[in-house]
C-alpha atoms as a PDB file:
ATOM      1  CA  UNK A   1      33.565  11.397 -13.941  1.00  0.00           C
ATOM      2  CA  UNK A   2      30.315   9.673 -12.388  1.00  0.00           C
ATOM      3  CA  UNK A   3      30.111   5.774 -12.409  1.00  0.00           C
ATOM      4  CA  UNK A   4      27.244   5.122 -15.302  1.00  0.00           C
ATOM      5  CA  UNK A   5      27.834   1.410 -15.832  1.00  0.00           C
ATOM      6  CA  UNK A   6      25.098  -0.784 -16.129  1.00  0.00           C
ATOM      7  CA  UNK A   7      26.408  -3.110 -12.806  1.00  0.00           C
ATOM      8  CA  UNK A   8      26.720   0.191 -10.949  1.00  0.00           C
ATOM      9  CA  UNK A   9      23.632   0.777 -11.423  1.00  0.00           C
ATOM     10  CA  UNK A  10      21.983  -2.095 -10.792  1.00  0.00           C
ATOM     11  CA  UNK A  11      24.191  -2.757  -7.277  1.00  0.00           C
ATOM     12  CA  UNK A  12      21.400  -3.000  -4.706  1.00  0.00           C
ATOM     13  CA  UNK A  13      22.873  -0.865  -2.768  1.00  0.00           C
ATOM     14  CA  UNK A  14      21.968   1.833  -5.243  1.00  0.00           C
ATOM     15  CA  UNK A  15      18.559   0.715  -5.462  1.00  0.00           C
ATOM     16  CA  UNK A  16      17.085   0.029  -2.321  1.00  0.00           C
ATOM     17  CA  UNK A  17      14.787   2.720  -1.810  1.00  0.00           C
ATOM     18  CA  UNK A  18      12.959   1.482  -5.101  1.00  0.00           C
ATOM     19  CA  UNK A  19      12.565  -2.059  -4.293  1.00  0.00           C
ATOM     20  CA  UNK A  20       9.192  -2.576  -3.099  1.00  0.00           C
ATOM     21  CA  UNK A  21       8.869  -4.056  -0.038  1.00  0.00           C
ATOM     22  CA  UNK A  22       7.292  -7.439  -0.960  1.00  0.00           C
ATOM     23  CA  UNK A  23      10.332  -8.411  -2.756  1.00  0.00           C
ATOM     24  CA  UNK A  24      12.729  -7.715   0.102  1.00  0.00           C
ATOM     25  CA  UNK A  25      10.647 -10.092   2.029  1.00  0.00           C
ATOM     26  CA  UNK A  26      11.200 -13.197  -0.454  1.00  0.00           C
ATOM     27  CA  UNK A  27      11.404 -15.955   1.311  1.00  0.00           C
ATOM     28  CA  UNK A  28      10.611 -14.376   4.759  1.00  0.00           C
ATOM     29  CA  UNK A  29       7.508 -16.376   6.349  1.00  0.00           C
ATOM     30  CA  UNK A  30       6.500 -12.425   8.360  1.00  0.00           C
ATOM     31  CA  UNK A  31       2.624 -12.184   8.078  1.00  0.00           C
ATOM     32  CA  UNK A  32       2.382 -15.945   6.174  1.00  0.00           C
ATOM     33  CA  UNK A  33       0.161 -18.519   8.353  1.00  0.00           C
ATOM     34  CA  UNK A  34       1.341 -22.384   8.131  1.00  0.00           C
ATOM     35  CA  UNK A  35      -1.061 -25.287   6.982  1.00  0.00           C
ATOM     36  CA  UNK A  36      -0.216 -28.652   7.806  1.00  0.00           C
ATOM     37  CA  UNK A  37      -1.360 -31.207   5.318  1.00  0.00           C
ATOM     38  CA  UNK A  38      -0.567 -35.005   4.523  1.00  0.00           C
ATOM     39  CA  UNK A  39      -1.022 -35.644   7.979  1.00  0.00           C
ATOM     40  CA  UNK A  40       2.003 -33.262   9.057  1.00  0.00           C
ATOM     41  CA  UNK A  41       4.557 -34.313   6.157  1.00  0.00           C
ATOM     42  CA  UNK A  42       3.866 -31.113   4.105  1.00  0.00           C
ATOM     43  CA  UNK A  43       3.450 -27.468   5.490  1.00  0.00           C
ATOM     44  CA  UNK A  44       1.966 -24.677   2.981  1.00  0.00           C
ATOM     45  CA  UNK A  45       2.056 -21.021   4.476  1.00  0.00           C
ATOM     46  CA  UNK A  46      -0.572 -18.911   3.134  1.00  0.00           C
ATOM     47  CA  UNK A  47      -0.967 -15.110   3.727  1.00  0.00           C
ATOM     48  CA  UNK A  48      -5.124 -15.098   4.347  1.00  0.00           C
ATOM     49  CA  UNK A  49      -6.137 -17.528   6.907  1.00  0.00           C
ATOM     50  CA  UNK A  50      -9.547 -17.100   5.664  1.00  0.00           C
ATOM     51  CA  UNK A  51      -8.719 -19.196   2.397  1.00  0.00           C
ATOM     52  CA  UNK A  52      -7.416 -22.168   4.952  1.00  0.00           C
ATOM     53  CA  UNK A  53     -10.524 -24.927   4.123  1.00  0.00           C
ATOM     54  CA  UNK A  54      -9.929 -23.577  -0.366  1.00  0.00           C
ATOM     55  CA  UNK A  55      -6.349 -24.535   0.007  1.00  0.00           C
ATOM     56  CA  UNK A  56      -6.886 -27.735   1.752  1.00  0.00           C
ATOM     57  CA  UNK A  57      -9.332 -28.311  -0.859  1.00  0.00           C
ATOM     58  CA  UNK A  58      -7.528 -27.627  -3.845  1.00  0.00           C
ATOM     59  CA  UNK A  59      -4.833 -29.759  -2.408  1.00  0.00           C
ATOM     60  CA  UNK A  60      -6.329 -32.994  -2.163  1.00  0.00           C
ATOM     61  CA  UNK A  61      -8.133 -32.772  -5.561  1.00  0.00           C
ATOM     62  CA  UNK A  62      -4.683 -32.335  -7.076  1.00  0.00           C
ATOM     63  CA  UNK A  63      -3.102 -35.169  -5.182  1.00  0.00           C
ATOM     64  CA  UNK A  64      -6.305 -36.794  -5.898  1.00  0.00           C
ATOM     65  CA  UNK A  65      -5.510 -36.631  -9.578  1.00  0.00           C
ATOM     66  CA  UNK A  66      -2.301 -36.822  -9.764  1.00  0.00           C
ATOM     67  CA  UNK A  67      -2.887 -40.372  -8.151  1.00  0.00           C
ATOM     68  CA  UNK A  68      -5.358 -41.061 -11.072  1.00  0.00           C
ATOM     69  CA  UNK A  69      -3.147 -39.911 -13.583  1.00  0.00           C
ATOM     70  CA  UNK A  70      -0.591 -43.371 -13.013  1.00  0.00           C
ATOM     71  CA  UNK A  71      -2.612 -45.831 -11.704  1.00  0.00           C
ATOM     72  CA  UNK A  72      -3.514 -48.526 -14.816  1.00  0.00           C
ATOM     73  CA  UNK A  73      -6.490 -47.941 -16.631  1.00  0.00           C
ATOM     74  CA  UNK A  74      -8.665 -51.143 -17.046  1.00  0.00           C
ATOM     75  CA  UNK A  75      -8.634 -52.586 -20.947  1.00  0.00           C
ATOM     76  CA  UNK A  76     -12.300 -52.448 -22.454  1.00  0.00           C
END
């Protein structure tokens, strides 16, 4: 009588030849190139070096905004 459970089945084991690639990776920085930001306190690892100068960009008008966002509006 063959195993036909649903946890037999979906034991990786099982499966590994159908996993793509990219998700046996997770969490592996292969291929990923790190950007240092805030002056070295946070590192972002991106996977096309050409979109280095957008994601610095992007960034700082977030942090930019999220500063904004609690500082104390002026009454008028």
């Amino acid at each position: 009588m063959k195993k036909t459970t649903l946890e037999y089945r979906m034991m990786q084991e099982h499966n590994r030849h159908k996993v793509p690639d990219s998700k046996l990776l997770s969490g592996s920085l292969i291929g990923l190139y790190p950007i240092t930001l805030d002056g070295g306190r946070t590192t972002i690892f991106i996977d096309d070096k050409s979109k280095e100068q957008e994601t610095r960009d992007r960034y700082q008008q977030r942090k930019d905004n999220k500063l904004n966002y609690f500082v104390k509006k002026p009454k008028t």
